[in-house]
N, C-alpha and C. Protein backbone atom coordinates (compact mmCIF):
# COMPACT_ATOMS: atom_id res chain seq x y z
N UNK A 1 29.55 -22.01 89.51
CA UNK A 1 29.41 -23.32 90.13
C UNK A 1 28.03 -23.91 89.80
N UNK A 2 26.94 -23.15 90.43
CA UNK A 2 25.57 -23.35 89.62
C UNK A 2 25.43 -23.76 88.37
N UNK A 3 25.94 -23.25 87.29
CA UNK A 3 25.84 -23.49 86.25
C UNK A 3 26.52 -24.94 85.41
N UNK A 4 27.87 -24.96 86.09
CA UNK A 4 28.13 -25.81 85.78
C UNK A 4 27.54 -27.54 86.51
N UNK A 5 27.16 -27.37 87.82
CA UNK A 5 26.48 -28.35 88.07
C UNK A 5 25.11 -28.80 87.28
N UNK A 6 24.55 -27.60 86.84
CA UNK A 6 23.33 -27.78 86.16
C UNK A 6 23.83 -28.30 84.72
N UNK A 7 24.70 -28.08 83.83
CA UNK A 7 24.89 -28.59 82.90
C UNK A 7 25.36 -29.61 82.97
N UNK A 8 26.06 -29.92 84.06
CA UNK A 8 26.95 -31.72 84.04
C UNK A 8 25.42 -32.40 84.60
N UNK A 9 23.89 -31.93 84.86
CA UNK A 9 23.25 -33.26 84.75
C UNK A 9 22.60 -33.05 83.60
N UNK A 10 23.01 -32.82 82.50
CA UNK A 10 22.54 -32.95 80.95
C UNK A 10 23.75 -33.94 80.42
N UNK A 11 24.93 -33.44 80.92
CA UNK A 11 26.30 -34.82 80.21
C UNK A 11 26.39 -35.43 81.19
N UNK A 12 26.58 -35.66 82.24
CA UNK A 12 27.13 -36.72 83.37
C UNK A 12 26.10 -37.28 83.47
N UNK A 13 25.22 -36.81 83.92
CA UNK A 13 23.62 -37.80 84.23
C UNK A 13 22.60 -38.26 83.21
N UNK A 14 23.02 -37.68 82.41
CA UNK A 14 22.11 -37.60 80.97
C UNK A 14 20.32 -37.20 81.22
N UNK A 15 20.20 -36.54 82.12
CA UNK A 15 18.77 -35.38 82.17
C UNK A 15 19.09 -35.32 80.61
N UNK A 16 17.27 -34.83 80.64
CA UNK A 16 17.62 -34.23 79.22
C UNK A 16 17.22 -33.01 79.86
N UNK A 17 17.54 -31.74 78.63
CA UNK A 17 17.31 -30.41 79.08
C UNK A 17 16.22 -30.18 79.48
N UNK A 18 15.11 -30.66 79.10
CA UNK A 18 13.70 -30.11 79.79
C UNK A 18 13.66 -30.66 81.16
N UNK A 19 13.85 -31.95 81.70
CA UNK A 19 13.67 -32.54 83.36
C UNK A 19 14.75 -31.77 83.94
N UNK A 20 15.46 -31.22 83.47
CA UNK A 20 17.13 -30.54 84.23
C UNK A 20 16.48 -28.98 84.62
N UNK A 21 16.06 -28.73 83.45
CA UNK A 21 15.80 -26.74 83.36
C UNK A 21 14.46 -26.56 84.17
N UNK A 22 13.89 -27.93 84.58
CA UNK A 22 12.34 -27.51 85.31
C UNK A 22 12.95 -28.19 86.62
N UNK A 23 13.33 -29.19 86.94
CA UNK A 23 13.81 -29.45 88.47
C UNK A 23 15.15 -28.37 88.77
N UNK A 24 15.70 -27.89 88.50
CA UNK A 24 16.63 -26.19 88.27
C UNK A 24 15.48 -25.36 88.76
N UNK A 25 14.34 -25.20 87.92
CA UNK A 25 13.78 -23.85 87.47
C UNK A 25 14.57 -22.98 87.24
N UNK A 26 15.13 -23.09 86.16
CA UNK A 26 16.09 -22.26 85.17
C UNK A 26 15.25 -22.79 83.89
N UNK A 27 15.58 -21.51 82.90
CA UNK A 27 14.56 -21.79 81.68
C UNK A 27 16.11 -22.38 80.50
N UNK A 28 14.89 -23.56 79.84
CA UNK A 28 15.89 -23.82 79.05
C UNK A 28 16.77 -23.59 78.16
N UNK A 29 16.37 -22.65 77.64
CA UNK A 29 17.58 -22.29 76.72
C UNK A 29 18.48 -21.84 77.37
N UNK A 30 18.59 -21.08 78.48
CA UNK A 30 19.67 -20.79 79.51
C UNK A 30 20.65 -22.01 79.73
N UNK A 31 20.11 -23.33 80.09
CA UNK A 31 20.62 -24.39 80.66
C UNK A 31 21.26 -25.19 78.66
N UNK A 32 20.54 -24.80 77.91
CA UNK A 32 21.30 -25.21 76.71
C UNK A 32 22.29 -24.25 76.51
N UNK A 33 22.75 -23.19 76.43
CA UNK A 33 23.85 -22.57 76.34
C UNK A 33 24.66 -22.89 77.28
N UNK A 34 24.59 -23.61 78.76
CA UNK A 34 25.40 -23.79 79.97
C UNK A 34 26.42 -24.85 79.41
N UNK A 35 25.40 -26.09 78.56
CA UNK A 35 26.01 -27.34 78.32
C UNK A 35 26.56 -27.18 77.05
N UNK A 36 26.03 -25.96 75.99
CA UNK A 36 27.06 -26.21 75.09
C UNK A 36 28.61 -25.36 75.44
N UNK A 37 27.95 -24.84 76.31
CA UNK A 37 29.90 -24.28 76.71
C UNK A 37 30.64 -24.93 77.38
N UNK A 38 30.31 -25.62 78.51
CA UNK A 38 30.69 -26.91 78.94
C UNK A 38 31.24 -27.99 78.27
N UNK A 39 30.35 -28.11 77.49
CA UNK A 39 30.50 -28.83 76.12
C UNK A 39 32.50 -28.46 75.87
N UNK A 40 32.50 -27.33 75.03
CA UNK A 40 33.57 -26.60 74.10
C UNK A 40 34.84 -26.50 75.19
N UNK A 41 34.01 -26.38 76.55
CA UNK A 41 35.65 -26.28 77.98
C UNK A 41 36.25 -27.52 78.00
N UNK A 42 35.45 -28.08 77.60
CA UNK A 42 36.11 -30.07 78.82
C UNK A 42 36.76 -30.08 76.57
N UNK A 43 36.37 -29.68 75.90
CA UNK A 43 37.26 -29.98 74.54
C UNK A 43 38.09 -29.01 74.91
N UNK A 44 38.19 -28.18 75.42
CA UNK A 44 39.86 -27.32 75.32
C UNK A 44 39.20 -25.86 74.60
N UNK A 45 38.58 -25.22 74.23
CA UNK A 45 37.67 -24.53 73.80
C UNK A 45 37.45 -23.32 74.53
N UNK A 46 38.28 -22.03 74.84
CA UNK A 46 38.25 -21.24 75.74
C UNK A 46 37.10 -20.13 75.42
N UNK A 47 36.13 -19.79 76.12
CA UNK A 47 34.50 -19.53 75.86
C UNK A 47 35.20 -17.89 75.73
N UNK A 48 34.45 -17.50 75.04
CA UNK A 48 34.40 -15.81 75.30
C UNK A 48 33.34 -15.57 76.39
N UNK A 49 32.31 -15.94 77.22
CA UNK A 49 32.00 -15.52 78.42
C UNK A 49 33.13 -15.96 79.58
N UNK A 50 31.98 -15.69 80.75
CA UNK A 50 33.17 -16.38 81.95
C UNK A 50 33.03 -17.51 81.79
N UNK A 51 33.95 -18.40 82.43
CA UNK A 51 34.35 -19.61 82.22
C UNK A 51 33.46 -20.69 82.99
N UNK A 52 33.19 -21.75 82.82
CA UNK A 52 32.26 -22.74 83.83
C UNK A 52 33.69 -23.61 84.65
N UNK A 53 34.52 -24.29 84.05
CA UNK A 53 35.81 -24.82 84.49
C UNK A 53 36.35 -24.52 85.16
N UNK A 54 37.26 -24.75 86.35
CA UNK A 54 38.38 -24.13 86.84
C UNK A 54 39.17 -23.91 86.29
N UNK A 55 39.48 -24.79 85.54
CA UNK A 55 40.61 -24.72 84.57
C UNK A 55 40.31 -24.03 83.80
N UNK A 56 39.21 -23.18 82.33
CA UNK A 56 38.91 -22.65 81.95
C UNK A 56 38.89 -20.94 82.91
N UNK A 57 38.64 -21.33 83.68
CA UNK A 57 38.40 -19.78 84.65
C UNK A 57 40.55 -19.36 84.83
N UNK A 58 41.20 -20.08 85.00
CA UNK A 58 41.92 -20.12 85.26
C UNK A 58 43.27 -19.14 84.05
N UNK A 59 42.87 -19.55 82.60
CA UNK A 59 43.17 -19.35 81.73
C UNK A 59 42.70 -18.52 81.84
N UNK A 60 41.03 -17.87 81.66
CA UNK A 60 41.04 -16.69 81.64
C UNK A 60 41.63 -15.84 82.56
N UNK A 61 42.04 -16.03 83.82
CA UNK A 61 42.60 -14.85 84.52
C UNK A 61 43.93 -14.90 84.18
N UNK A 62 44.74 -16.08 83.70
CA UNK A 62 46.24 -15.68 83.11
C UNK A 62 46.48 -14.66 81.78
N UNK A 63 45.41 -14.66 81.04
CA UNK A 63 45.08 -13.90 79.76
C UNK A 63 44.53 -12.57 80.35
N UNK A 64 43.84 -12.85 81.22
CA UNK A 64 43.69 -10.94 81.91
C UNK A 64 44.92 -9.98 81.83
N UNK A 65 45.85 -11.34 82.80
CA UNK A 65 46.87 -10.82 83.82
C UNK A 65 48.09 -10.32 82.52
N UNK A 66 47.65 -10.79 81.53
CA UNK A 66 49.23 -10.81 80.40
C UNK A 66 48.69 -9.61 79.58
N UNK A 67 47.55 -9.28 79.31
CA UNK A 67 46.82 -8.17 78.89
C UNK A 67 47.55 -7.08 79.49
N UNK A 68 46.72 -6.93 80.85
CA UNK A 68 47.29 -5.86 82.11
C UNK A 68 48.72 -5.52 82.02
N UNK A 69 49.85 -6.88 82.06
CA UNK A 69 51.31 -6.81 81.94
C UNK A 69 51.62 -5.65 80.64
N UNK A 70 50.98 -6.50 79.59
CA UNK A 70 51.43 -5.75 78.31
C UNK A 70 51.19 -4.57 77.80
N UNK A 71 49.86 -3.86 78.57
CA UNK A 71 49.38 -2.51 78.54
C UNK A 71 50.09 -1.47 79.33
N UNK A 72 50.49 -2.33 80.61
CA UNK A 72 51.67 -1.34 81.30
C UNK A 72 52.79 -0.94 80.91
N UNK A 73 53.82 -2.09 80.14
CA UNK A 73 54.62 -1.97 79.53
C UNK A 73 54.60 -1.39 78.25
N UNK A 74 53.62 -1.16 77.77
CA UNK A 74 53.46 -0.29 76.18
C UNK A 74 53.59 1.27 77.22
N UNK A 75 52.85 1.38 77.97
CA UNK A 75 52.61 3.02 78.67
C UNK A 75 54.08 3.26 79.35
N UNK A 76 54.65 2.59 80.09
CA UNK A 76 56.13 2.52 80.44
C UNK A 76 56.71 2.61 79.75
N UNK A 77 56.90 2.37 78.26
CA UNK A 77 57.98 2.80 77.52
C UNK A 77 57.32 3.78 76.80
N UNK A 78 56.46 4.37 76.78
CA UNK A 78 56.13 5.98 76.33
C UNK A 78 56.31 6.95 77.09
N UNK A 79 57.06 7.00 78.78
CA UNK A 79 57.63 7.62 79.50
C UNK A 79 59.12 7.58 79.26
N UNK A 80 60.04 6.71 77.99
CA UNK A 80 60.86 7.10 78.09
C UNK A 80 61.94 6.98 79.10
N UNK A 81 61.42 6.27 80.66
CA UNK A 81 61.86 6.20 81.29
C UNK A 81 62.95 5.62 81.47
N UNK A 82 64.05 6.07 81.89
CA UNK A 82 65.72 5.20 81.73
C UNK A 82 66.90 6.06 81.11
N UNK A 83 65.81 6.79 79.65
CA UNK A 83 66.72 7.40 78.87
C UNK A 83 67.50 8.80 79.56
N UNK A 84 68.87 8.99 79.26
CA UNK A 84 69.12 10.30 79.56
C UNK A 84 68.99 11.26 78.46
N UNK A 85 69.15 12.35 78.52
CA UNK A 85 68.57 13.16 77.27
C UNK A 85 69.98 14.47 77.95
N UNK A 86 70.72 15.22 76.47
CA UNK A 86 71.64 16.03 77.04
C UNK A 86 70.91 17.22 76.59
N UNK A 87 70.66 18.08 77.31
CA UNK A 87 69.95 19.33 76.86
C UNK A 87 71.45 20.32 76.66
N UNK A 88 71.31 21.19 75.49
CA UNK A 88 72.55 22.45 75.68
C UNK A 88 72.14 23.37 75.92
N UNK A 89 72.84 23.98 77.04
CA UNK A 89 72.84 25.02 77.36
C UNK A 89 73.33 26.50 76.87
């Protein structure tokens, strides 16, 4: 939330990064990486950190969740489970 408020007053308000990163006291290059990811979310641009967006945050937890799905189901079918098997006696 922080972060992204601090970067929308570099695009929404047009601060520039130095009056933004010293009334913050956050150092700037911190607050320039905030806005160029900000930047790449509001284009559709899904960040490899965590997300600043809701919507961006959002995607990432559906991409967690399909990860998680698909790792279970690879290990679930290496149990075999379902199959009958006829052993002879």
């Amino acid at each position: 939330e922080f972060k992204r408020e601090a970067a929308g007053l570099v695009l929404d308000q047009g601060d520039s990064h130095i009056e933004a990163s010293r009334s913050l006291g956050v150092v700037e290059s911190a607050l320039r990486r905030w806005v160029n990811q900000l930047q790449q979310e509001r284009n559709g641009v899904t960040p490899q950190s965590k997300a600043l967006t809701p919507e961006q945050q959002k995607i990432q937890e559906l991409e967690a969740r399909i990860a998680r799905i698909e790792r279970f189901k690879k290990g679930y079918r290496a149990l075999d489970v379902g199959r009958s098997r006829a052993f002879a006696l």
